[in-house]
N, C-alpha and C. Protein backbone atom coordinates (compact mmCIF):
# COMPACT_ATOMS: atom_id res chain seq x y z
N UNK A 1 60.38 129.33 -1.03
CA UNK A 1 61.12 128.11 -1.43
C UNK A 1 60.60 126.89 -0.66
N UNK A 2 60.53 125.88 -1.63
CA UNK A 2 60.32 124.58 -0.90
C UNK A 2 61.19 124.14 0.49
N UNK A 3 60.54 123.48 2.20
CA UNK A 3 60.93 122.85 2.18
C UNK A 3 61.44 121.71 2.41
N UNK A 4 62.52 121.56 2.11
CA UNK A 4 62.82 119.87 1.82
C UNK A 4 63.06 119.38 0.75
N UNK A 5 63.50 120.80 -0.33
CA UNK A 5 63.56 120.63 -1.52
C UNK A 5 64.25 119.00 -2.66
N UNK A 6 63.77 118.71 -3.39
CA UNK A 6 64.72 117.68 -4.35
C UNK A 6 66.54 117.82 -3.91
N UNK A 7 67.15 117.53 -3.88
CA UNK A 7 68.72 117.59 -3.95
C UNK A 7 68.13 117.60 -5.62
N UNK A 8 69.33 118.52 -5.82
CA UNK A 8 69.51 119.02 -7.44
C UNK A 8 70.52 118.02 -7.97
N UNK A 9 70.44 117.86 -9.48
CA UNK A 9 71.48 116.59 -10.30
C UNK A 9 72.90 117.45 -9.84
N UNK A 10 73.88 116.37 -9.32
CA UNK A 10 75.08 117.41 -9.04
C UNK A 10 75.95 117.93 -10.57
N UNK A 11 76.62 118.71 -10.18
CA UNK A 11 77.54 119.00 -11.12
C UNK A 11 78.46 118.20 -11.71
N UNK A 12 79.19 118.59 -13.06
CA UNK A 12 79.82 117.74 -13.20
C UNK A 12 80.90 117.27 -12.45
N UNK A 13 81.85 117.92 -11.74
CA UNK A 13 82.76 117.99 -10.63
C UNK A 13 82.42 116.59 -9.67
N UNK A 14 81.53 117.32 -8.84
CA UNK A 14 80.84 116.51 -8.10
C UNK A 14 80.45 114.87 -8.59
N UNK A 15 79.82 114.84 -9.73
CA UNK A 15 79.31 113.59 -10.09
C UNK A 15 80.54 112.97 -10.57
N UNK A 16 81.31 113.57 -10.79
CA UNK A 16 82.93 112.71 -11.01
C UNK A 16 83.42 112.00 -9.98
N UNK A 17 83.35 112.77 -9.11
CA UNK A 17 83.93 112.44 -7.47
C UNK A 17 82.96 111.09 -6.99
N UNK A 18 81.37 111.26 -7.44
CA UNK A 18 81.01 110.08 -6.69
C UNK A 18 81.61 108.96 -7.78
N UNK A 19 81.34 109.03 -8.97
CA UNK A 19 81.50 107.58 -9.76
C UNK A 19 83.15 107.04 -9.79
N UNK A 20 83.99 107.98 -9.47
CA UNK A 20 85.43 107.83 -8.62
C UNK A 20 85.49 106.99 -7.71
N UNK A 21 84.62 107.62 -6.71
CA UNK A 21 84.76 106.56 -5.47
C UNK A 21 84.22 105.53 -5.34
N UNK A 22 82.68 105.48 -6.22
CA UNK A 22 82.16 103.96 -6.90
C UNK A 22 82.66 103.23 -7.44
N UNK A 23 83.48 103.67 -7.98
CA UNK A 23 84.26 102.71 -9.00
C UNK A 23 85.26 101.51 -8.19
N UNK A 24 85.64 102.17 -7.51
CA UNK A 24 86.28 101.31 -6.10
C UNK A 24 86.02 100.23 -6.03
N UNK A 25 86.67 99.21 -5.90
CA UNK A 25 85.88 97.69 -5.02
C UNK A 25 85.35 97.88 -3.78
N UNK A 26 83.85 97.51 -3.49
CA UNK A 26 83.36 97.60 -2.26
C UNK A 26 83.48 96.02 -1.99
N UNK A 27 83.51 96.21 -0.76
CA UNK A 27 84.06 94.76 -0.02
C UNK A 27 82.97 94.06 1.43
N UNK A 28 82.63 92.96 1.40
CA UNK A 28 81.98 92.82 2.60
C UNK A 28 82.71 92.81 3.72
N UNK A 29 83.06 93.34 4.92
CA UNK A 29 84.28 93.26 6.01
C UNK A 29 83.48 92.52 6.82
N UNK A 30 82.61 92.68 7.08
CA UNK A 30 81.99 91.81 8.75
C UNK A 30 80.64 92.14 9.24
N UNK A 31 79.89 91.58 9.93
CA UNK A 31 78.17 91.69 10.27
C UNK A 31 78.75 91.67 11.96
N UNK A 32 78.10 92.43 12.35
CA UNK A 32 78.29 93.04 13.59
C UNK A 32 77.02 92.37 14.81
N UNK A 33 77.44 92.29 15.37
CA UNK A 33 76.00 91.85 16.79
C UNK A 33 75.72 92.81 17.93
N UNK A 34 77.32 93.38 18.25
CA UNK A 34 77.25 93.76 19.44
C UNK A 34 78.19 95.23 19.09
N UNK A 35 78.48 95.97 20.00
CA UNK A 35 79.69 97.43 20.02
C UNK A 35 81.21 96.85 19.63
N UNK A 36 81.15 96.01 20.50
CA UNK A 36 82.98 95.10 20.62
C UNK A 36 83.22 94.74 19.45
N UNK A 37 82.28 94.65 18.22
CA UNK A 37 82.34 93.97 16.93
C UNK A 37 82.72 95.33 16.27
N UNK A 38 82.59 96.85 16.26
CA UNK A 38 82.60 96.95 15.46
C UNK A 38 83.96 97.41 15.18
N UNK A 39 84.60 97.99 13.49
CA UNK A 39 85.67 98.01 13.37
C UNK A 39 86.67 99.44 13.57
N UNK A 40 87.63 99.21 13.70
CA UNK A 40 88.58 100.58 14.66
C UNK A 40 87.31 101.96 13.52
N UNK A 41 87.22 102.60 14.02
CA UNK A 41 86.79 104.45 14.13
C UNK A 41 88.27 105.23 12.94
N UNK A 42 88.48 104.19 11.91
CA UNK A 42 89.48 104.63 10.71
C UNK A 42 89.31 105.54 9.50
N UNK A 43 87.67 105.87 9.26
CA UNK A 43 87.46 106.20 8.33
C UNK A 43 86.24 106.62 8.24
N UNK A 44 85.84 107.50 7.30
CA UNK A 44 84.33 108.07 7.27
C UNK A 44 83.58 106.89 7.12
N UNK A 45 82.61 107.32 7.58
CA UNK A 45 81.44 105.91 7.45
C UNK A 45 79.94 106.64 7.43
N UNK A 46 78.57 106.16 6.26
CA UNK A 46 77.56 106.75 6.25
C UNK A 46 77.08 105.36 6.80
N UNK A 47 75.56 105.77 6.88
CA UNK A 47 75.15 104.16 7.11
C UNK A 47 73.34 104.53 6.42
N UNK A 48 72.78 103.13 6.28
CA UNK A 48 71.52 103.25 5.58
C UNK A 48 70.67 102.40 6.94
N UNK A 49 69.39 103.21 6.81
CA UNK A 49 68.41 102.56 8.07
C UNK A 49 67.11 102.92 7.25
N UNK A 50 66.14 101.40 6.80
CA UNK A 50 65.04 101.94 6.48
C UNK A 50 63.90 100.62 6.96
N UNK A 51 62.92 100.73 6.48
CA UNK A 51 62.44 99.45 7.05
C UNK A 51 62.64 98.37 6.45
N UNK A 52 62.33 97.19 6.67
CA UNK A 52 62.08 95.97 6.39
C UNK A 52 61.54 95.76 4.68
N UNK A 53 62.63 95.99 3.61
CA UNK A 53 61.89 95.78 2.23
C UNK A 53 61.39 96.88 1.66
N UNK A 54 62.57 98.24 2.19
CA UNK A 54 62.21 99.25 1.66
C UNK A 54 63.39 99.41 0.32
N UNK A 55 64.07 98.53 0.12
CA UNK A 55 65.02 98.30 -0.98
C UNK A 55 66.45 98.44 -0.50
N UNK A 56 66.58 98.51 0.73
CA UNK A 56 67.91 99.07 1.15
C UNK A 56 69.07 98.38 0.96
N UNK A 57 69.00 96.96 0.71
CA UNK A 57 70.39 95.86 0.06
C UNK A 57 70.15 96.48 -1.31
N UNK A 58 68.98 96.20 -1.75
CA UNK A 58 69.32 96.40 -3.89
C UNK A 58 69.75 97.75 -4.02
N UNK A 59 69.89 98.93 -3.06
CA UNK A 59 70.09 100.46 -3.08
C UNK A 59 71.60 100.01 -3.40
N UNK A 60 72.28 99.64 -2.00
CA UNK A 60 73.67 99.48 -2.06
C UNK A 60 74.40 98.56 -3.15
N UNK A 61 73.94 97.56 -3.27
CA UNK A 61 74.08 96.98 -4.73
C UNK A 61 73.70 97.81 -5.81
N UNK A 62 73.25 98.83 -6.32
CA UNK A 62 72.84 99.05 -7.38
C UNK A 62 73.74 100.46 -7.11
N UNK A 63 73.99 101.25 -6.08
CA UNK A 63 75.30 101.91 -5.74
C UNK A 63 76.57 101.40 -6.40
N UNK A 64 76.69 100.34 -5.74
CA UNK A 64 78.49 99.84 -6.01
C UNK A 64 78.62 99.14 -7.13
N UNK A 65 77.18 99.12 -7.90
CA UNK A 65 77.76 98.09 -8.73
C UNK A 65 78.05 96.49 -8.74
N UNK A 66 77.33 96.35 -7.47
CA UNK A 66 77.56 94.53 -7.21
C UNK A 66 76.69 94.06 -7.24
N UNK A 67 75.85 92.89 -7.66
CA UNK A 67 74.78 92.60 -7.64
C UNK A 67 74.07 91.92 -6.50
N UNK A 68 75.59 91.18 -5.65
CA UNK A 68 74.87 90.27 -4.46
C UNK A 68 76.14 90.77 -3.16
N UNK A 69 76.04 92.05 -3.67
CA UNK A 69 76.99 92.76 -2.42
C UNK A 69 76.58 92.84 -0.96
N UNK A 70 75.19 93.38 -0.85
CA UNK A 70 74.71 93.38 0.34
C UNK A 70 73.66 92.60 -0.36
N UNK A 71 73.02 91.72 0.73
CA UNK A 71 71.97 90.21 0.45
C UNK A 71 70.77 90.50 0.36
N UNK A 72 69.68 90.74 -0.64
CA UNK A 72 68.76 91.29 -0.62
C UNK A 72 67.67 89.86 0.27
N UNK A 73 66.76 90.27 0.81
CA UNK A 73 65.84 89.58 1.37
C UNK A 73 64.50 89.43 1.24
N UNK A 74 63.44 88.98 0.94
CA UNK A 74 62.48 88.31 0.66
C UNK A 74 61.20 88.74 2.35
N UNK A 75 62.17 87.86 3.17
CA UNK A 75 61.71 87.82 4.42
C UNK A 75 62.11 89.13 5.11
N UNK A 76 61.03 89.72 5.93
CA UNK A 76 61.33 90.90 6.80
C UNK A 76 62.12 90.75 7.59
N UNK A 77 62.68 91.61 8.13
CA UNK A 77 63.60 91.25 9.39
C UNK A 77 65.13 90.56 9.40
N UNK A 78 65.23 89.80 8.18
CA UNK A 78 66.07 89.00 7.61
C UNK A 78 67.59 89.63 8.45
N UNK A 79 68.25 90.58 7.95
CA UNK A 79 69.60 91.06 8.18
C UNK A 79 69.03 91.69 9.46
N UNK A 80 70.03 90.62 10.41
CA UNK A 80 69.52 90.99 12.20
C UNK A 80 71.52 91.66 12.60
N UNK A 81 72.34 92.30 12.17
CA UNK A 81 73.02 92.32 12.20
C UNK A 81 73.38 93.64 11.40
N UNK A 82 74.15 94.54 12.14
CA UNK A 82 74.92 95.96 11.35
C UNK A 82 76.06 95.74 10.46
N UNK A 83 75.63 95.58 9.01
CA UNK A 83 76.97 94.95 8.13
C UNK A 83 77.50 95.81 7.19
N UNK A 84 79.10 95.93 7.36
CA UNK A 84 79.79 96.48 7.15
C UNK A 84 80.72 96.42 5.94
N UNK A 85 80.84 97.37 5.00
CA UNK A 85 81.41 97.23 3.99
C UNK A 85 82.33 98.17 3.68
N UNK A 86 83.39 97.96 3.07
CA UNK A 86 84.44 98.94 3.06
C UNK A 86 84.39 99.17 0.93
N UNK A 87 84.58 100.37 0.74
CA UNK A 87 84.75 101.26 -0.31
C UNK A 87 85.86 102.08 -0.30
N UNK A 88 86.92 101.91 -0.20
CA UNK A 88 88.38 102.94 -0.30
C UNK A 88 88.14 103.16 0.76
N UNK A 89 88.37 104.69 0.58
CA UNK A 89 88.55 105.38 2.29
C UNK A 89 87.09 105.64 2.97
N UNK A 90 86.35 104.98 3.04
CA UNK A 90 84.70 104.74 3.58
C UNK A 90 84.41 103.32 3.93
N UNK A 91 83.43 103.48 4.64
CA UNK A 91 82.42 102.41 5.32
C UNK A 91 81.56 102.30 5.24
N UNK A 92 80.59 101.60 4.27
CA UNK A 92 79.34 101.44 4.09
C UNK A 92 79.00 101.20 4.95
N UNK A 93 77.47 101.47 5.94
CA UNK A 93 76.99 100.53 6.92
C UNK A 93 75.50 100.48 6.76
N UNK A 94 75.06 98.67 6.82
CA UNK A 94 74.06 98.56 5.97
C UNK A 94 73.41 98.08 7.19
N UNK A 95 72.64 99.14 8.09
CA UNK A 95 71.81 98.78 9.44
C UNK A 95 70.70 97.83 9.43
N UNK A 96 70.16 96.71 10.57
CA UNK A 96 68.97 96.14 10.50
C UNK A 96 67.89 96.63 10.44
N UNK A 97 67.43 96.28 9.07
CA UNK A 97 65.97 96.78 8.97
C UNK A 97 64.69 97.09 10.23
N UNK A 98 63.73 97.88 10.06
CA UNK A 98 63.06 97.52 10.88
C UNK A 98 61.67 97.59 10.87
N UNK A 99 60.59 97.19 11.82
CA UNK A 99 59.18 97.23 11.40
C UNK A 99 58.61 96.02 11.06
N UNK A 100 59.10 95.26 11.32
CA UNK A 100 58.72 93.61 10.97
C UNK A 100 57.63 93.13 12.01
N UNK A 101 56.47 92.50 12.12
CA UNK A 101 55.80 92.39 12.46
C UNK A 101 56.70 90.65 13.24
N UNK A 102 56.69 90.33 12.63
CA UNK A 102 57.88 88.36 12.79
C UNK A 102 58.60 87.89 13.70
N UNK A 103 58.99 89.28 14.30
CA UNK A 103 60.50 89.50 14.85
C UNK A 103 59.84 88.95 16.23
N UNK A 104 60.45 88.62 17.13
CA UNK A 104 60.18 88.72 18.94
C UNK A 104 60.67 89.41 18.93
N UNK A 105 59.74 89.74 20.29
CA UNK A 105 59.71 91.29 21.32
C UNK A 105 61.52 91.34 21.26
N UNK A 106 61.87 90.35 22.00
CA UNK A 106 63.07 90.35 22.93
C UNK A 106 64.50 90.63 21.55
N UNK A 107 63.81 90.12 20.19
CA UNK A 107 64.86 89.88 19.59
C UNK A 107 65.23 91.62 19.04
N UNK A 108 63.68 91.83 18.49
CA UNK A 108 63.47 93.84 18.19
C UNK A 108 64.20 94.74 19.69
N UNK A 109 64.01 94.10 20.98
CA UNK A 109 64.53 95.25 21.58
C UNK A 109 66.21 95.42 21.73
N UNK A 110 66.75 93.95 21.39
CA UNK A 110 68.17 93.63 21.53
C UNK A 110 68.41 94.92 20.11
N UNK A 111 68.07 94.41 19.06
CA UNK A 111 68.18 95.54 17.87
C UNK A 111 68.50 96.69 17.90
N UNK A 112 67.24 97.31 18.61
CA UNK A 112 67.29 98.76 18.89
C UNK A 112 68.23 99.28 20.07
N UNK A 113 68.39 98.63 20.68
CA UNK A 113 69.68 98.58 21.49
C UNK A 113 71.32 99.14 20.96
N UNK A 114 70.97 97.73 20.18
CA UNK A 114 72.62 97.90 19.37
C UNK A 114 72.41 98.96 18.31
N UNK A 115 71.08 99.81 17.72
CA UNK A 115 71.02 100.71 16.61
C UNK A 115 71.73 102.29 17.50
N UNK A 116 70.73 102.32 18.59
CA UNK A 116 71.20 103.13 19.72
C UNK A 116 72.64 103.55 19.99
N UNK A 117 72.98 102.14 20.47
CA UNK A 117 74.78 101.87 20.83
C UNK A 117 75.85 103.00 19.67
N UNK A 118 74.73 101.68 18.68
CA UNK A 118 75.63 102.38 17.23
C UNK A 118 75.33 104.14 16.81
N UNK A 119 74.58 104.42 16.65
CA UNK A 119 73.85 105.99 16.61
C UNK A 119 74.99 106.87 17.46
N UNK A 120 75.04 106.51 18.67
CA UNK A 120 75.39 107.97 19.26
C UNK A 120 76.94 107.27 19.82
N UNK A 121 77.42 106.30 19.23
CA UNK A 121 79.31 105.68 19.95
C UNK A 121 79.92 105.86 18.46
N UNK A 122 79.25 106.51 17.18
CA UNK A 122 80.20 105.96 16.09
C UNK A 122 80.59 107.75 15.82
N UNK A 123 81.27 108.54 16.62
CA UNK A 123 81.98 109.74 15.72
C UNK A 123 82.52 109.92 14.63
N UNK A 124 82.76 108.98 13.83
CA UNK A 124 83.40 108.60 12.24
C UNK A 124 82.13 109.08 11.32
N UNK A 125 80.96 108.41 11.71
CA UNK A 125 79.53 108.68 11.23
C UNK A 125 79.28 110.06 10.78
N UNK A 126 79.45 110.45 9.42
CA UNK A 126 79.17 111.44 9.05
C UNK A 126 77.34 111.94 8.31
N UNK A 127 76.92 110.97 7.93
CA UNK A 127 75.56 110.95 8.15
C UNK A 127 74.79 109.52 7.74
N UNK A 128 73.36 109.66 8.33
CA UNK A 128 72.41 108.40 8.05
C UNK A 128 71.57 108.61 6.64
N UNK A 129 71.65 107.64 5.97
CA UNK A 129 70.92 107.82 5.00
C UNK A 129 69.44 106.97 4.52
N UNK A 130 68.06 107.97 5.31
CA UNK A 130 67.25 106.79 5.94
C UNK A 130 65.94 106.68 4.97
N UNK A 131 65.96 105.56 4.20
CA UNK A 131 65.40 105.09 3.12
C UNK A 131 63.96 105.21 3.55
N UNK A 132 62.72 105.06 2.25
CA UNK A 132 61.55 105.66 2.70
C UNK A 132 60.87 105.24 1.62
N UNK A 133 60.09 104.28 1.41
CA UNK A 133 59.43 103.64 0.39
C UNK A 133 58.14 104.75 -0.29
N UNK A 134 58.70 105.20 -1.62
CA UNK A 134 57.93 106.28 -1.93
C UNK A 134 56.74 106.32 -2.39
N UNK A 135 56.24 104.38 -2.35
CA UNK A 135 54.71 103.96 -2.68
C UNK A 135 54.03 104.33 -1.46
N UNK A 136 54.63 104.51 -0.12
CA UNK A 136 54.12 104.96 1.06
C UNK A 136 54.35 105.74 1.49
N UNK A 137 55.50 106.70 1.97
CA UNK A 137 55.52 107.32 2.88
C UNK A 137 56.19 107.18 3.98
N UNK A 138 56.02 108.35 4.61
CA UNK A 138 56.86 108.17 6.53
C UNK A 138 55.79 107.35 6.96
N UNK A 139 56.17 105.96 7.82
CA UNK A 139 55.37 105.74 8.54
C UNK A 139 56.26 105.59 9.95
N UNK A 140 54.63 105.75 11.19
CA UNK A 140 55.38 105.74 12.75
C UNK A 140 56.26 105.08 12.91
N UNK A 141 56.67 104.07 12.21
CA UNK A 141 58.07 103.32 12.57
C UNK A 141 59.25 104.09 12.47
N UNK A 142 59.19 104.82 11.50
CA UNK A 142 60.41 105.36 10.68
C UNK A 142 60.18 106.75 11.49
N UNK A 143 59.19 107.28 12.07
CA UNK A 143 59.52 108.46 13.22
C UNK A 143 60.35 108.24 14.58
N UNK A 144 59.67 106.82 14.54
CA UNK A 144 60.68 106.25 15.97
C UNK A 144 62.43 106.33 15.49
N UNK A 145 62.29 106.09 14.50
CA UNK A 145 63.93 105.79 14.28
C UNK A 145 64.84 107.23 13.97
N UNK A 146 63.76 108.60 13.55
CA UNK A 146 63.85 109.72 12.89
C UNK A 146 64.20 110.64 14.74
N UNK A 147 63.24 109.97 15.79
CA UNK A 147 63.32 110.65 16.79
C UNK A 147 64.75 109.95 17.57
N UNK A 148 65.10 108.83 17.19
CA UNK A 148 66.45 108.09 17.84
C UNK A 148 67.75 108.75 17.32
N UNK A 149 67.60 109.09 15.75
CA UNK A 149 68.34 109.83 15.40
C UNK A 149 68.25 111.43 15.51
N UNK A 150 67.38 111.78 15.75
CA UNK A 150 67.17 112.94 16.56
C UNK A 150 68.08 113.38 17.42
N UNK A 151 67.88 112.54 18.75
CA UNK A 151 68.30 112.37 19.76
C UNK A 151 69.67 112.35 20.07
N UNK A 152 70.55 111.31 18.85
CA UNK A 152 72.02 110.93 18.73
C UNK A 152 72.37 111.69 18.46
N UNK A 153 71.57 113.14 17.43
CA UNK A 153 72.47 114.27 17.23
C UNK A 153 73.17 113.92 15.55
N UNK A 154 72.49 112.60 15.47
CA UNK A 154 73.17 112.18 13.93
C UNK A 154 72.19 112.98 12.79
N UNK A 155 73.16 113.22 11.66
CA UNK A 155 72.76 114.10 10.59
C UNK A 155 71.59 113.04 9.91
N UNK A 156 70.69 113.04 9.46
CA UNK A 156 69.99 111.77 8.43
C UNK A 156 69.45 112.84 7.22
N UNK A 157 69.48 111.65 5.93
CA UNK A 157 68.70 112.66 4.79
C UNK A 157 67.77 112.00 4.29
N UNK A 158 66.90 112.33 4.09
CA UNK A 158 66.01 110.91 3.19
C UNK A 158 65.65 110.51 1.94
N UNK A 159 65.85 109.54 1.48
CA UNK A 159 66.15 108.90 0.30
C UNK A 159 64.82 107.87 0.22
N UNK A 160 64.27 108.72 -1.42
CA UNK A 160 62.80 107.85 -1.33
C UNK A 160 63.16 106.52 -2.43
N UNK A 161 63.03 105.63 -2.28
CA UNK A 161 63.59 104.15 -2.98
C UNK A 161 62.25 104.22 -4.31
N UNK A 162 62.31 103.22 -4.81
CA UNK A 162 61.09 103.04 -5.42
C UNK A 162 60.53 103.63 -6.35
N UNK A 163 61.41 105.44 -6.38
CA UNK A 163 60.20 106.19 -6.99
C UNK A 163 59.84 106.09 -8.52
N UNK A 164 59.89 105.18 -9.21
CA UNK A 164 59.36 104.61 -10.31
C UNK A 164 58.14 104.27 -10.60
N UNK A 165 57.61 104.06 -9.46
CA UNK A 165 56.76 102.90 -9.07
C UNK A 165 55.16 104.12 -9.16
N UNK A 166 55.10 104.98 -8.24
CA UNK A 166 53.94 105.92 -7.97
C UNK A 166 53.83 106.48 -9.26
N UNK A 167 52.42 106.76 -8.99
CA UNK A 167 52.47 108.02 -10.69
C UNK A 167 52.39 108.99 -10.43
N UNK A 168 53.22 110.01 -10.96
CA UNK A 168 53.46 111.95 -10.46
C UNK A 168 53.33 112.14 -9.22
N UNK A 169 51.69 111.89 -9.79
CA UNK A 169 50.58 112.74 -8.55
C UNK A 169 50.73 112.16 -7.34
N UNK A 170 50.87 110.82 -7.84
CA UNK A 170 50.57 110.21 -6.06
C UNK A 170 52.46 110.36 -5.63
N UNK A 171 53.18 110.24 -6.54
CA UNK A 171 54.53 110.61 -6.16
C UNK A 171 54.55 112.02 -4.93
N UNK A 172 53.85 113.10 -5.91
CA UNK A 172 53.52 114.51 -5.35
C UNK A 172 53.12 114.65 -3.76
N UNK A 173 51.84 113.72 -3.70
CA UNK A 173 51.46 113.76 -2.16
C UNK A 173 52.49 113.36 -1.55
N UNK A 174 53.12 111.96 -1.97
CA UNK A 174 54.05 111.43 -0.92
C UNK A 174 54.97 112.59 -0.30
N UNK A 175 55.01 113.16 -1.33
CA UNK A 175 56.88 113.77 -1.44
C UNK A 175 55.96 115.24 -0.12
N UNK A 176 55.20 115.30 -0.50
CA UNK A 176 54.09 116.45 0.79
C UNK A 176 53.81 116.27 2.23
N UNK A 177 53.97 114.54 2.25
CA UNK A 177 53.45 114.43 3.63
C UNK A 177 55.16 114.28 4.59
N UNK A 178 55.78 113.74 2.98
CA UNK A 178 57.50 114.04 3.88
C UNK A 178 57.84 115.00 4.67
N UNK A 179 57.83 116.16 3.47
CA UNK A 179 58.84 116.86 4.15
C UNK A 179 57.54 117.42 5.47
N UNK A 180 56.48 117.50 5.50
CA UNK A 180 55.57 117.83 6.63
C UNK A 180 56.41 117.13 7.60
N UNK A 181 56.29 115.64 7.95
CA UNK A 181 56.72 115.05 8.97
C UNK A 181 58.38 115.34 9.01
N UNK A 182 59.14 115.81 8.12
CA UNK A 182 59.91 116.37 8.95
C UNK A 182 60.62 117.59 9.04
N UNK A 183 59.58 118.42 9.10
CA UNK A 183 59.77 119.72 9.16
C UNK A 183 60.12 120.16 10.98
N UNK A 184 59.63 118.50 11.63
CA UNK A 184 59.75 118.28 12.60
C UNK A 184 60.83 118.42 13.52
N UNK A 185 61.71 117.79 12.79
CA UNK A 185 63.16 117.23 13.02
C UNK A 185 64.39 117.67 12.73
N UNK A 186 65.18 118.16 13.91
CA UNK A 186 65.91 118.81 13.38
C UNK A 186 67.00 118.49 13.31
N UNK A 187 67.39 117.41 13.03
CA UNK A 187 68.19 116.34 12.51
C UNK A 187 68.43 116.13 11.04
N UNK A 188 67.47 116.33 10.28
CA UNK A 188 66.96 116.27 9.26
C UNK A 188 67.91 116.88 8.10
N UNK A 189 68.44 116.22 7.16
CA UNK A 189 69.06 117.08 6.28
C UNK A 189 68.31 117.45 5.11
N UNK A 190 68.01 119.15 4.66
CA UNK A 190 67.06 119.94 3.78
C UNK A 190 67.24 119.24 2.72
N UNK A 191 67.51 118.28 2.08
CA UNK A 191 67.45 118.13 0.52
C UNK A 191 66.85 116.42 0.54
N UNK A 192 65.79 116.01 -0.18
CA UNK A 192 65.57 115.03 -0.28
C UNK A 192 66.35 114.03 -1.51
N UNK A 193 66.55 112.82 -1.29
CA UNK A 193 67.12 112.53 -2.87
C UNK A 193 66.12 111.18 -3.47
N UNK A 194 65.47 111.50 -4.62
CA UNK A 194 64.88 110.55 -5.45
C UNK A 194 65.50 109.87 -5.58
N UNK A 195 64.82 107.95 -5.59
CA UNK A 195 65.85 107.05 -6.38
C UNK A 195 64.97 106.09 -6.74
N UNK A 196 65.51 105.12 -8.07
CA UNK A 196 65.18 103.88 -8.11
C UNK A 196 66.36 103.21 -8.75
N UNK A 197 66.33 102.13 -8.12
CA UNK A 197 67.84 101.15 -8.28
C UNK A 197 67.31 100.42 -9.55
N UNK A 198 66.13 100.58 -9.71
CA UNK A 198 65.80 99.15 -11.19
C UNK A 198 66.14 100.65 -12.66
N UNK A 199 65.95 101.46 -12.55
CA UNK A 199 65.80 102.78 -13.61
C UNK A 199 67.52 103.56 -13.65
N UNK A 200 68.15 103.18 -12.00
CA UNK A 200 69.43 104.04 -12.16
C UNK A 200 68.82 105.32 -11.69
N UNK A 201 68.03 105.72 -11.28
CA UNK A 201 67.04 107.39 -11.05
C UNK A 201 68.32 107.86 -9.76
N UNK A 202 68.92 108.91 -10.22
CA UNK A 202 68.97 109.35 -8.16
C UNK A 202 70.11 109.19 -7.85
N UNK A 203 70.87 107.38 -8.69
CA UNK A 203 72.08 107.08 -7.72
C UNK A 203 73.52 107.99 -8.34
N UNK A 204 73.58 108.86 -8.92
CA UNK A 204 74.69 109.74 -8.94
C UNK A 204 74.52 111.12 -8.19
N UNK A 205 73.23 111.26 -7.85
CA UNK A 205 73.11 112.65 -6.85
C UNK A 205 73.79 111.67 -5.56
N UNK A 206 73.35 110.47 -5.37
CA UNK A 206 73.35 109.80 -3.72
C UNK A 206 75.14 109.90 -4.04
N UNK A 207 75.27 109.26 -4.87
CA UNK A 207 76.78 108.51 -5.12
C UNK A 207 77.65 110.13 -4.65
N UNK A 208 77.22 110.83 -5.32
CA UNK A 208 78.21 112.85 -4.74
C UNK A 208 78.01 112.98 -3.89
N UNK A 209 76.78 113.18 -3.30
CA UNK A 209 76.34 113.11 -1.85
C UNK A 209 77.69 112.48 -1.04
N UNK A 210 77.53 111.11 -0.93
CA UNK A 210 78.37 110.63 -0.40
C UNK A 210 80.20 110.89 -0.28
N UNK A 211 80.41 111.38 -1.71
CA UNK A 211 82.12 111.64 -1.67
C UNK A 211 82.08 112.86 -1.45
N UNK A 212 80.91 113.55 -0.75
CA UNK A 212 81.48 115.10 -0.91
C UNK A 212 81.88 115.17 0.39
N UNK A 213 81.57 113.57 1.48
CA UNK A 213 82.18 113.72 3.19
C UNK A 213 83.18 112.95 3.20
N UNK A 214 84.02 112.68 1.84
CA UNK A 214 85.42 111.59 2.16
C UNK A 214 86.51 112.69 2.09
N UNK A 215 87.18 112.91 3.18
CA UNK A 215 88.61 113.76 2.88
C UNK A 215 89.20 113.76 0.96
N UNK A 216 89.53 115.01 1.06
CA UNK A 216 90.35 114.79 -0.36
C UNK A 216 91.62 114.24 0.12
């Protein structure tokens, strides 16, 4: 058996439960700077960490259904701030990108700081969901962040954005050198999930995914 296999289309059960809890109004609550910002430990919360323009605002928008829910950006680095969105009984959390070449030293290490803070102080955190541009690949950035979450002990799964975009084959390698790099990690959650937010590809496996960690 593969692995690192595809996450399989969920059932119908399941795919009820996510477009249930999609259906919800998602809400912007607040952009975070520091620990003291963030909000009481009330409710399950996943969060998304990928790099800089790996689609991770148009993911969550094309999730909830909003079009200018989370702020898509142009410029790398753009969302310097952990922003927070509430969905019923959940917490979106839409982490600062990273890998930006733009950024100062001083401003990237304050970042990783507060990603840190956040990683291993949020027990509500039921898993990371860490985006992965499927025209490329894992790159060393995204190991640094794979070994931080490592470390925190936090669950992550990876979610390839984009995949519209490659053809098969070169889809094929990508999806090869993944699960290699993290066959590594044992953090790592076994099922990968395809997506593209412009096609709809993926987002009802992600969408179950997600309600299958909200209390009934």
């Amino acid at each position: 058996m593969t692995s690192f296999p595809l996450a399989p289309d969920p059932d119908e059960q399941a795919e009820e439960a996510g477009r249930k809890l999609f259906a919800q109004e998602a809400q912007f609550l607040k952009g975070v700077v520091a620990m003291d910002g963030v909000p009481p430990a009330d409710r399950v919360e996943v969060c998304f960490a990928g790099r800089s323009n790996v689609g991770k605002s148009t993911l969550i928008n094309a999730l909830t259904g909003r079009r200018a829910l989370a702020r898509a950006s142009n410029t790398p680095g753009r969302t310097q701030e952990i922003n927070y969105f509430t969905l019923g009984p959940l917490y979106l959390v839409d982490l600062p990108g990273y890998g930006y070449a733009q950024a100062p030293v001083k401003v990237v290490e304050k970042w990783q700081r507060l990603l840190k803070a956040y990683l291993s102080g949020r027990a509500t955190l039921r898993r990371a969901f860490l985006l992965i541009d499927a025209r490329h690949g894992i790159k060393p950035v995204d190991e640094e962040i794979m070994a931080l979450l490592d470390s925190a002990a936090v669950t992550y799964q990876v979610v390839l954005t984009k995949a519209d975009k490659p053809r098969a084959q070169e889809l094929e390698k990508i999806l090869s050198q993944v699960r290699e790099k993290l066959a590594a990690h044992p953090a790592a959650f076994p099922e990968i999930i395809l997506t593209s937010a412009e096609k709809g590809e993926g987002l009802a496996s992600l969408r179950a995914a997600i309600a299958a960690m909200v209390p009934a």
